[in-house]
Protein backbone atom coordinates (compact mmCIF):
# COMPACT_ATOMS: atom_id res chain seq x y z
CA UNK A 1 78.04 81.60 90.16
CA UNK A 2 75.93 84.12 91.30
CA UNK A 3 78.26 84.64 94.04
CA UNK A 4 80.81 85.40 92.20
CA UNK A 5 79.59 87.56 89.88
CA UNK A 6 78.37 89.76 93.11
CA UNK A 7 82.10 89.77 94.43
CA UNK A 8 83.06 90.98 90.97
CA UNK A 9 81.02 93.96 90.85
CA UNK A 10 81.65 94.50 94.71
CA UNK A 11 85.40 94.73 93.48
CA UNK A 12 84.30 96.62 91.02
CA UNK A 13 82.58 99.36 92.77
CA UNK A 14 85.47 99.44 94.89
CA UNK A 15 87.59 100.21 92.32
CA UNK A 16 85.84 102.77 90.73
CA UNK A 17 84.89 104.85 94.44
CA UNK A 18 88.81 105.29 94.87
CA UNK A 19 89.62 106.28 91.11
CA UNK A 20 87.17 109.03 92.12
CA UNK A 21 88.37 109.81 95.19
CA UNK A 22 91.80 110.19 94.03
CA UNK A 23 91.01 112.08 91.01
CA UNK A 24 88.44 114.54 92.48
CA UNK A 25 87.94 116.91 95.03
CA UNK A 26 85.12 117.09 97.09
CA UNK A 27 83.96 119.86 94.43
CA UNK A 28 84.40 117.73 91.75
CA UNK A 29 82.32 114.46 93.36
CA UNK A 30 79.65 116.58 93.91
CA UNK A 31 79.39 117.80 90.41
CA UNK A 32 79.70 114.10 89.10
CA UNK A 33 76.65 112.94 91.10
CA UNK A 34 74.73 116.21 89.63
CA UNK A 35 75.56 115.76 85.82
CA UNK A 36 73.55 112.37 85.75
CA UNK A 37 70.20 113.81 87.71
CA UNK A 38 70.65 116.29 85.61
CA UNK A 39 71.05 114.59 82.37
CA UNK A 40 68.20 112.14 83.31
CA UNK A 41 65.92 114.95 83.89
CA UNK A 42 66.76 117.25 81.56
CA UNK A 43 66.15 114.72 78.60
CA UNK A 44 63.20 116.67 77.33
CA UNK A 45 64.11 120.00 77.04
CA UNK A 46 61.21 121.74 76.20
CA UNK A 47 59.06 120.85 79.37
CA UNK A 48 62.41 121.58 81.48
CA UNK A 49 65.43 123.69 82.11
CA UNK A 50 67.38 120.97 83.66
CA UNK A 51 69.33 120.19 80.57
CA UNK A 52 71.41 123.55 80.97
CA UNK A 53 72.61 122.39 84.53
CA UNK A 54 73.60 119.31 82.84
CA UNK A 55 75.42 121.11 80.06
CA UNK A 56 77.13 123.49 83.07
CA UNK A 57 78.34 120.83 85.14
CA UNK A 58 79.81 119.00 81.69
CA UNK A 59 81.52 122.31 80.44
CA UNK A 60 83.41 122.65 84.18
CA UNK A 61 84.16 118.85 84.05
CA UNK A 62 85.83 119.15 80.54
CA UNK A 63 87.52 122.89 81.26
CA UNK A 64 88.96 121.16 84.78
CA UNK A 65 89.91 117.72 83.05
CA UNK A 66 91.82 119.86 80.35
CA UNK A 67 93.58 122.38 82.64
CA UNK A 68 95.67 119.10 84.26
CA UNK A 69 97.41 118.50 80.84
CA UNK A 70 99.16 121.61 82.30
CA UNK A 71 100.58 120.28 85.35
CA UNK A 72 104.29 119.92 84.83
CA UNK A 73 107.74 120.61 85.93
CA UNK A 74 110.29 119.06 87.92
CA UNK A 75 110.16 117.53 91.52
CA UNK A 76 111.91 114.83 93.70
CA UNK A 77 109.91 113.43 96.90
CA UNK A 78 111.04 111.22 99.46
CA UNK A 79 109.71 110.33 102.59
CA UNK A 80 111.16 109.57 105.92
CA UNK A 81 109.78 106.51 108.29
CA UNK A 82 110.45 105.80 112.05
CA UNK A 83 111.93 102.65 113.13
CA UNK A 84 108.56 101.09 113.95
CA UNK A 85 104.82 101.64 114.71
CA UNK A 86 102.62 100.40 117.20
CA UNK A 87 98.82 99.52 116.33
CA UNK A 88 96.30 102.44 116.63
CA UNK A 89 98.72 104.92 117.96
CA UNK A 90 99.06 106.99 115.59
CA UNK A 91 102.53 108.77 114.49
CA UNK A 92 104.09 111.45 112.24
CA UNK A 93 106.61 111.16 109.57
CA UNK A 94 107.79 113.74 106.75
CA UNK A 95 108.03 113.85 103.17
CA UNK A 96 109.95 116.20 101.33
CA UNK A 97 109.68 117.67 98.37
CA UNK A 98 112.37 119.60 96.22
CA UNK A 99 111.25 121.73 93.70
CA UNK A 100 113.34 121.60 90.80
CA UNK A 101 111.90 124.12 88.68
CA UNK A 102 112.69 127.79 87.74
CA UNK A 103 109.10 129.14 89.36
CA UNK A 104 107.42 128.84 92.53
CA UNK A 105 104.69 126.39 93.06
CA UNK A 106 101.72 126.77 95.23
CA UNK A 107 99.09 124.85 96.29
CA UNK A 108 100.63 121.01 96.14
CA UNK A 109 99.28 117.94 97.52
CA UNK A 110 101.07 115.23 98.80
CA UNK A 111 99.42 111.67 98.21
CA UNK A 112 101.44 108.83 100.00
CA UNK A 113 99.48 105.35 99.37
CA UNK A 114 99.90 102.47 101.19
CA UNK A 115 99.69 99.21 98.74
CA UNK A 116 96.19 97.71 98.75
CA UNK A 117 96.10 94.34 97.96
CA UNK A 118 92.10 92.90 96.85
CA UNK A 119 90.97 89.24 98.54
CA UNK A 120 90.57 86.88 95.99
CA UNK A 121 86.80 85.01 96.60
CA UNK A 122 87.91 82.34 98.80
CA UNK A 123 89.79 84.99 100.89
CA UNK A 124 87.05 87.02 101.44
CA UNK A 125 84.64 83.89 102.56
CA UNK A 126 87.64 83.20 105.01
CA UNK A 127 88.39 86.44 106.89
CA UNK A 128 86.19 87.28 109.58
CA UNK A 129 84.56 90.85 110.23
CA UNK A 130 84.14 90.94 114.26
CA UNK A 131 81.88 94.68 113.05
CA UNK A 132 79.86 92.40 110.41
CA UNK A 133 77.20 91.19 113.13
CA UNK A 134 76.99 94.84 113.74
CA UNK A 135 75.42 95.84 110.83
CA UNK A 136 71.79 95.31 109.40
CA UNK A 137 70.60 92.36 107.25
CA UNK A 138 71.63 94.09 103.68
CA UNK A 139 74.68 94.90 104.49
CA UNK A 140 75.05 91.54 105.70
CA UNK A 141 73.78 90.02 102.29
CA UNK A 142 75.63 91.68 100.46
CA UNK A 143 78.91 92.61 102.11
CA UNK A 144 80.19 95.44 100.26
CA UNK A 145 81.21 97.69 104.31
CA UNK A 146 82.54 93.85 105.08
CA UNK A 147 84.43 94.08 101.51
CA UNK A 148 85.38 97.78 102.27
CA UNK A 149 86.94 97.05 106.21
CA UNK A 150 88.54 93.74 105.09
CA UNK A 151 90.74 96.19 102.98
CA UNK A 152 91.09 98.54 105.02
CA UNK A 153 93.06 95.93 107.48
CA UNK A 154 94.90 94.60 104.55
CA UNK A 155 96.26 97.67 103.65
CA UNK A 156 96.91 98.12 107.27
CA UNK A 157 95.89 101.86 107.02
CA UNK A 158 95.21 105.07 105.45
CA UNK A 159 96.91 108.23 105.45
CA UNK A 160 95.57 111.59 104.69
CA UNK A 161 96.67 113.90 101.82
CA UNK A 162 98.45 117.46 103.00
CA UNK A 163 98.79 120.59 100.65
CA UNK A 164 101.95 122.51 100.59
CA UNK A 165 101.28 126.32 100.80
CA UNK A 166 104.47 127.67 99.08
CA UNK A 167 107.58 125.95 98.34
CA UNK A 168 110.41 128.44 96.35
CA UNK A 169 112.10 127.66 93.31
CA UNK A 170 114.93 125.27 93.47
CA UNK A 171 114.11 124.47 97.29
CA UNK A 172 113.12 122.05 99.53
CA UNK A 173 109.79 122.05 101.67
CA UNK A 174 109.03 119.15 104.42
CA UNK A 175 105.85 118.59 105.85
CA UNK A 176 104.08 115.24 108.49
CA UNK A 177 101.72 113.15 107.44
CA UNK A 178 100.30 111.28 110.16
CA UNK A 179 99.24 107.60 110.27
CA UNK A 180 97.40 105.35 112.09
CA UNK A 181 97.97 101.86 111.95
CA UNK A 182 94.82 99.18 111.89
CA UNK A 183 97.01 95.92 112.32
CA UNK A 184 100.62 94.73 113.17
CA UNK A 185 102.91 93.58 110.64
CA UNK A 186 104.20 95.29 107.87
CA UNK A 187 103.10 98.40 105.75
CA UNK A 188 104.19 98.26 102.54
CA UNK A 189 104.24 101.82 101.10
CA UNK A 190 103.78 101.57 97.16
CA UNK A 191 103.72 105.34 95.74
CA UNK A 192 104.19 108.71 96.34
CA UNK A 193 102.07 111.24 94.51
CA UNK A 194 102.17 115.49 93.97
CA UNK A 195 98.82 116.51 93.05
CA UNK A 196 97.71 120.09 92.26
CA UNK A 197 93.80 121.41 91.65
CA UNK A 198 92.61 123.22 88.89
CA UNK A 199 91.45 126.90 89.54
CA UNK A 200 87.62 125.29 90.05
CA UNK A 201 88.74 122.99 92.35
CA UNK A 202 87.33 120.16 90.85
CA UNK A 203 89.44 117.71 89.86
CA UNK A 204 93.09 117.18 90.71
CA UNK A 205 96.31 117.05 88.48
CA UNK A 206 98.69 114.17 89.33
CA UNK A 207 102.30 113.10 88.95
CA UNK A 208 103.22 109.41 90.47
CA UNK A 209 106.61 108.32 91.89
CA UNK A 210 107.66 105.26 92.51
CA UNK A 211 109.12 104.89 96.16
CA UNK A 212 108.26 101.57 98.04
CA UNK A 213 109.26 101.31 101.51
CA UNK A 214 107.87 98.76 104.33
CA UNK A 215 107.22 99.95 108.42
CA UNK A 216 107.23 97.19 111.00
CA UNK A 217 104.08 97.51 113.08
CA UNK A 218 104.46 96.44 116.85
CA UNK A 219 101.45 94.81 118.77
CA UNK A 220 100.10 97.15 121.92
CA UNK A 221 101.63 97.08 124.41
CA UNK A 222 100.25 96.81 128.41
CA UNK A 223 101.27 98.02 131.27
CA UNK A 224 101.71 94.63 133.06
CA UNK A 225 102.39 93.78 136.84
CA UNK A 226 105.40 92.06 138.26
CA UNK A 227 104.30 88.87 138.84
CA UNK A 228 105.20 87.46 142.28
CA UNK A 229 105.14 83.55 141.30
CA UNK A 230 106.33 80.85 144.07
CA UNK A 231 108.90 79.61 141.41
CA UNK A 232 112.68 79.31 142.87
CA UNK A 233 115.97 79.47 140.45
CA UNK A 234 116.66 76.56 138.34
CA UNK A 235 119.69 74.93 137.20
CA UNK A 236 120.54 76.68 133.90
CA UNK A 237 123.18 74.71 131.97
CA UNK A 238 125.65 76.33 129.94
CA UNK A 239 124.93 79.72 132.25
CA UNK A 240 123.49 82.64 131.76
CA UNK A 241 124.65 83.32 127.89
CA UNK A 242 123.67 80.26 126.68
CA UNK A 243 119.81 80.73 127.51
CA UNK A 244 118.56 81.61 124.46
CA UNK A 245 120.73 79.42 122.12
CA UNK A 246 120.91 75.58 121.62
CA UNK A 247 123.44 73.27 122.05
CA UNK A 248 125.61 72.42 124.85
CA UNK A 249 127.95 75.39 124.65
CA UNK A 250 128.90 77.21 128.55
CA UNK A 251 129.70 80.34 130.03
CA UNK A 252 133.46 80.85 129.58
CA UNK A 253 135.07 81.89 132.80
CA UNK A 254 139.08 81.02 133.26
CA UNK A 255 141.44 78.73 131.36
CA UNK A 256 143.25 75.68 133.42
CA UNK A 257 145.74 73.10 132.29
CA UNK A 258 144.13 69.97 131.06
CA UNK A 259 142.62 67.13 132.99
CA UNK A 260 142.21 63.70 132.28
CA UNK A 261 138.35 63.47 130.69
CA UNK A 262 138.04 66.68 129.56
CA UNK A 263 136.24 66.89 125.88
CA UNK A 264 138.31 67.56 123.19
CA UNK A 265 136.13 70.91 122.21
CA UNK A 266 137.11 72.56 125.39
CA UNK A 267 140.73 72.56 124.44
CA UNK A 268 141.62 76.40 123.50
CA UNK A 269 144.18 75.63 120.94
CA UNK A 270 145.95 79.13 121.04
CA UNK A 271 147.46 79.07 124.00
CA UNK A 272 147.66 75.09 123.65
CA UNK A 273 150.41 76.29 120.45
CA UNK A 274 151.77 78.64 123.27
CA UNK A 275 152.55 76.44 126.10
CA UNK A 276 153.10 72.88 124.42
CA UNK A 277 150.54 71.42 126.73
CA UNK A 278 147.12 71.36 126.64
CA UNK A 279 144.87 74.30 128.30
CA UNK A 280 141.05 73.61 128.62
CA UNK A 281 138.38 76.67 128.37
CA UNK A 282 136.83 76.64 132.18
CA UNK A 283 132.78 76.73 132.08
CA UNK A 284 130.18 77.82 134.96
CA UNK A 285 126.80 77.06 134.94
CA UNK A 286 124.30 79.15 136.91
CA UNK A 287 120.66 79.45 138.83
CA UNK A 288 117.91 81.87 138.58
CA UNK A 289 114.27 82.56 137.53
CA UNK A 290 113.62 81.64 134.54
CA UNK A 291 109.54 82.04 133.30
CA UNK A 292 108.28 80.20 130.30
CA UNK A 293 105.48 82.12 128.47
CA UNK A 294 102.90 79.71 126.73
CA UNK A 295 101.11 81.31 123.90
CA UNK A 296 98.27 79.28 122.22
CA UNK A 297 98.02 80.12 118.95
CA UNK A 298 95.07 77.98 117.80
CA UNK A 299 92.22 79.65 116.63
CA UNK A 300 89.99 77.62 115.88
CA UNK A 301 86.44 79.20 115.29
CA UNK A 302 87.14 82.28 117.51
CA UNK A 303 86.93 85.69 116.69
CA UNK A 304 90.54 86.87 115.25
CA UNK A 305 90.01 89.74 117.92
CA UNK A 306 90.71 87.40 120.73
CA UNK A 307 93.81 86.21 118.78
CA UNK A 308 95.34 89.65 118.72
CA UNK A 309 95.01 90.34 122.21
CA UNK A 310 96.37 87.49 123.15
CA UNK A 311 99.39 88.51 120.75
CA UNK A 312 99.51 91.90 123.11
CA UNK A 313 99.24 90.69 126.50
CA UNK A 314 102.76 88.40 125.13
CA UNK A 315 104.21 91.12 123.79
CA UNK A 316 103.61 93.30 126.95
CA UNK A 317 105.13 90.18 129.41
CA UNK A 318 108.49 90.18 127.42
CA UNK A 319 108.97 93.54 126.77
CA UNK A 320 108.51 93.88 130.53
CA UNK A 321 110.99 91.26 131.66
CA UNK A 322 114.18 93.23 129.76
CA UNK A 323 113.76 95.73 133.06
CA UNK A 324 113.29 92.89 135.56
CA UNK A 325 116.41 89.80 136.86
CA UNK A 326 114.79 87.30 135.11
CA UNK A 327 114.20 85.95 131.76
CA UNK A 328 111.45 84.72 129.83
CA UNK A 329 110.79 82.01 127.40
CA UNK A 330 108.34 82.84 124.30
CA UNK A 331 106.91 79.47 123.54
CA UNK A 332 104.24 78.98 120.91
CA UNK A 333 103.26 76.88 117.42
CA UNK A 334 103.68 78.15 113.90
CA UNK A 335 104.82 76.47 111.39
CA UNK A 336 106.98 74.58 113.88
CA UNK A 337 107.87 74.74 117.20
CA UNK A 338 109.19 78.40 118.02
CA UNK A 339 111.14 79.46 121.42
CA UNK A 340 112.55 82.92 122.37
CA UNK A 341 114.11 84.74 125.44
CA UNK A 342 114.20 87.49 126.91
CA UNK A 343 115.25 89.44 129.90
CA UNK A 344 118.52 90.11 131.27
CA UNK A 345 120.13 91.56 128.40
CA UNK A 346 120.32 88.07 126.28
CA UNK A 347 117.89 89.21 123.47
CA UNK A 348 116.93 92.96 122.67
CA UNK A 349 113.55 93.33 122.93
CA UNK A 350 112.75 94.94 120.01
CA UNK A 351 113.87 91.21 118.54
CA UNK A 352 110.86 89.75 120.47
CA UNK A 353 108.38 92.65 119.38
CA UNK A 354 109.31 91.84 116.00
CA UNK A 355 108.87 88.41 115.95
CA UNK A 356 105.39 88.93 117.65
CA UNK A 357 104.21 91.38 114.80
CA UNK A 358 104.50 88.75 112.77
CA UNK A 359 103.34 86.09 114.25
CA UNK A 360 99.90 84.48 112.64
CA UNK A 361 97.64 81.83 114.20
CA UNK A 362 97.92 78.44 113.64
CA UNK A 363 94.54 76.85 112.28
CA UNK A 364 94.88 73.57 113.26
CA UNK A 365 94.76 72.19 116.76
CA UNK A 366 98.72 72.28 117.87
CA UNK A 367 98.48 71.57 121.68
CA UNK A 368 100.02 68.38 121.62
CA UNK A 369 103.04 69.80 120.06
CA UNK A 370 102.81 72.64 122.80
CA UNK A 371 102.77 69.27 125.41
CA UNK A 372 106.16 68.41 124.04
CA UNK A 373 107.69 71.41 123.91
CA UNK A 374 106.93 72.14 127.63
CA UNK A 375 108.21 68.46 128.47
CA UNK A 376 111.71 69.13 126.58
CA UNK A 377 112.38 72.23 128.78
CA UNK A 378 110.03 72.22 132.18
CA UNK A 379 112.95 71.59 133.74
CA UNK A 380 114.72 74.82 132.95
CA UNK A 381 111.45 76.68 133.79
CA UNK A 382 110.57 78.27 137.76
CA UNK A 383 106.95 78.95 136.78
CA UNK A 384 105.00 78.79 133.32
CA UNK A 385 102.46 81.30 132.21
CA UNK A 386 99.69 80.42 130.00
CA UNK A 387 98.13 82.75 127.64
CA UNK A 388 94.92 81.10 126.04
CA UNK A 389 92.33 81.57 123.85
CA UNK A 390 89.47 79.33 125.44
CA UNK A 391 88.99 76.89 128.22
CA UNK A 392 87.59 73.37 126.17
CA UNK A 393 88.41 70.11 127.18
CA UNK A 394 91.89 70.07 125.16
CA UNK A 395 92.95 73.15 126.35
CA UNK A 396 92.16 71.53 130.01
CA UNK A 397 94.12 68.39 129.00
CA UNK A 398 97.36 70.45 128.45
CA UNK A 399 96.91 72.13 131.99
CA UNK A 400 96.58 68.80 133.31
CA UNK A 401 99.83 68.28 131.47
CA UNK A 402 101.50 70.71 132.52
CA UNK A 403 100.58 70.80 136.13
CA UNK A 404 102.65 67.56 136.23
CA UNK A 405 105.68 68.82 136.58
CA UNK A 406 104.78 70.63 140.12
CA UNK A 407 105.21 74.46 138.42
CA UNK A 408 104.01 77.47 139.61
CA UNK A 409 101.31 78.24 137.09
CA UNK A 410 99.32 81.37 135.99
CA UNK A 411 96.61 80.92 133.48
CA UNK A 412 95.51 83.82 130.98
CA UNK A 413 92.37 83.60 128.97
CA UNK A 414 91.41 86.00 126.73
CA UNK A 415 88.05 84.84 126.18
CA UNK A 416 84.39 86.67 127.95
CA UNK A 417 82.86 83.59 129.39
CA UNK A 418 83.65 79.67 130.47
CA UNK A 419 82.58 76.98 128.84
CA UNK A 420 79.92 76.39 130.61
CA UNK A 421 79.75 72.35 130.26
CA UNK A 422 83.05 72.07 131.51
CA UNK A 423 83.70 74.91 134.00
CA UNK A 424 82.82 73.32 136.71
CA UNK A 425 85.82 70.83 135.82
CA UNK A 426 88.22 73.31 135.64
CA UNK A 427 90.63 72.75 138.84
CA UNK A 428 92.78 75.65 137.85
CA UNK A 429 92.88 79.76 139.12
CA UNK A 430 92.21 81.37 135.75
CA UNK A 431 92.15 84.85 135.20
CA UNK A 432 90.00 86.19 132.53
CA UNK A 433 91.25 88.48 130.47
CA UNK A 434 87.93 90.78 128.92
CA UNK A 435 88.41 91.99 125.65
CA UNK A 436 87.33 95.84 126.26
CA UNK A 437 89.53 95.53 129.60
CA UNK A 438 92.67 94.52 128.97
CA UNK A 439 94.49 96.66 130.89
CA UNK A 440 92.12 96.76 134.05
CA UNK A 441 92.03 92.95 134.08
CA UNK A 442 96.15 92.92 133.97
CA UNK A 443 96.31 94.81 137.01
CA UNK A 444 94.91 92.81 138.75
CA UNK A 445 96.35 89.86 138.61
CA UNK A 446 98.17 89.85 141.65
């Protein structure tokens, strides 16, 4: 009970820290933390003289608060996103504002908010603060800068306000407001706002327009090596085009007159009506390199860090392979089994970026279905490349698996240190993957 009712004011607090920031300027805050000391101490006003700052800082409160009944007129705002983001590089993208009144304006600010969504209890127990052993016991306790960066990734960012000089009368005026994004996934934009200050410079006018948009964030991508695996080309039924769909449909190369045997499905019934015979569609199937990319998506009690690097160093394999004359399988465990390809032009690879923006870790163990998946289609697959999360004994047991079927393998682990009761166990060449060296650590895995 207790706990809850410290959430609540948390929220609370919250709450009421942004209503100010929104609604004053710096000016204005500064004034509001005054009128209180001042108040307080200037309660007896014959021992003190505090009582007229107190009445000051009131009278330019009210005369600022009343001056913003003023703020009117016509204006249309839009704002213009790119395709895409990628986390924490930032980027630029305009707004533009018409002014649709009969005077020129000065002195606008443009507010664009990104919708900020407020954990529930259960939520907040749940998500995990890698900065929260960081910080000193009280914050700890009480978790209000755990409560405040928890947000903060929610929302997925912030973007700074930007003032319009001058924009004429019945005219346009287009400015860049720059963003940095904190996770990948979407933003959902929720409002647009034109704010103007009073002449004090104290607290800030508003009008609020509704315009929602969402931005697909990418995960970071890696500059990775090409990776010189002993794998040879496989048998690919159905050829090159049917790689990344399922079924038993082929590469169509010729038509021939029918032969005794051949499927019914193969007959191509146009020129069949054309001829008065039968004519049969003419498959091929074909060989080459084909890589299957194991991602392990089970969390378990790991830091959610570890979990989004993994997400990278996938994102940077696949995006790599569109350049290269191979493709790649994307194999991991959501809410079912999921497989993708890419590489030679059978998937864009903005498909696959998109797909791994989204992607969310599984919280219970999935490795056996990850054993069945890589039995269904080892055969297809030259080498396999495992990204993990940790080296335990289940982890080992789907190596073991998977070093069955006599594949090339190259093992990933995004973790800082072995388990040290097991290590000396581990038969396998894994390359560890540090968490503040991502990229050195990639290059050099050959």
């Amino acid at each position: 009970m207790m706990r809850r009712l410290l959430y609540g004011n948390l929220k609370l607090v919250y709450k009421t820290s942004q209503w100010m920031r929104h609604r004053f300027t710096s000016n204005g805050i500064l004034i509001l933390l005054i009128m209180p000391i001042a108040g307080v101490f200037g309660f007896d006003t014959r021992s003190t003289l505090s009582f007229q700052i107190f009445s000051i800082t009131l009278l330019l409160l009210i005369t600022a608060i009343c001056y913003s009944f003023f703020f009117r007129g016509r204006y249309l705002i839009k704002r213009e996103l790119p395709d895409y983001g990628t986390v924490d590089t930032p980027f630029f993208y305009l707004c533009t504002v018409t002014n649709q009144n009969k005077k020129d304006k000065k002195g606008l600010i443009i507010i664009d908010q990104l919708r900020t969504r407020l954990p529930s209890l259960s939520q907040f127990k749940k998500i995990k603060d890698p900065l929260d052993s960081k910080r000193n016991k009280v914050d700890q306790i009480i978790g209000y800068p755990r409560l405040v960066n928890v947000i903060r990734k929610l929302r997925g960012g912030s973007i700074k306000p930007v003032t319009l000089d001058f924009i004429s009368k019945n005219s346009e005026a287009s400015t860049a407001l720059s963003l940095t994004p904190l996770r990948r996934g979407y933003l959902y934009f929720d409002s647009l706002k034109l704010a103007q200050s009073d002449p004090l410079g104290i607290y800030l006018a508003r009008k609020t327009f509704k315009s929602t948009d969402k931005l697909l964030i990418l995960p970071r991508i890696y500059k990775v090596p090409r990776l010189n695996l002993p794998g040879k080309r496989t048998y690919q039924r159905g050829g090159i085009n049917n790689a990344a769909s399922v079924g038993d449909s082929q590469e169509f190369i010729s038509l021939r007159d029918y032969r005794p045997g051949d499927p019914l499905k193969a007959i191509h019934w146009r020129s069949f009506a054309k001829n008065n015979k039968p004519i049969v569609k003419e498959y091929q199937d074909e060989f080459f390199i084909r890589y299957g990319l194991l991602l392990d998506t089970w969390l378990d009690d790991l830091s959610p860090v570890l979990f989004e690097d993994a997400v990278s160093i996938a994102a940077s394999f696949m995006s790599s392979q569109q350049e290269r004359d191979s493709i790649m399988d994307l194999m991991f465990i959501g809410e079912k089994a999921y497989r993708f390809t890419s590489g030679r032009n059978l998937t864009d690879t903005r498909n696959i970026l998109e797909i791994l923006a989204c992607i969310e870790p599984d919280p219970e163990a999935n490795l056996d279905r990850l054993e069945v998946m890589i039995e269904q289609h080892a055969q297809e697959c030259s080498a396999i490349i495992c990204i993990l999360l940790n080296i335990d004994e289940s982890r080992i047991k789907l190596l073991n698996k998977i070093s069955t079927y006599s594949l090339p393998l190259k093992i990933l682990c995004v973790t800082d240190s072995l388990d040290k009761n097991i290590a000396h166990d581990v038969n396998f060449d894994i390359h560890m993957i540090r968490h503040n060296e991502i990229q050195h650590d990639l290059t050099r895995l050959n």
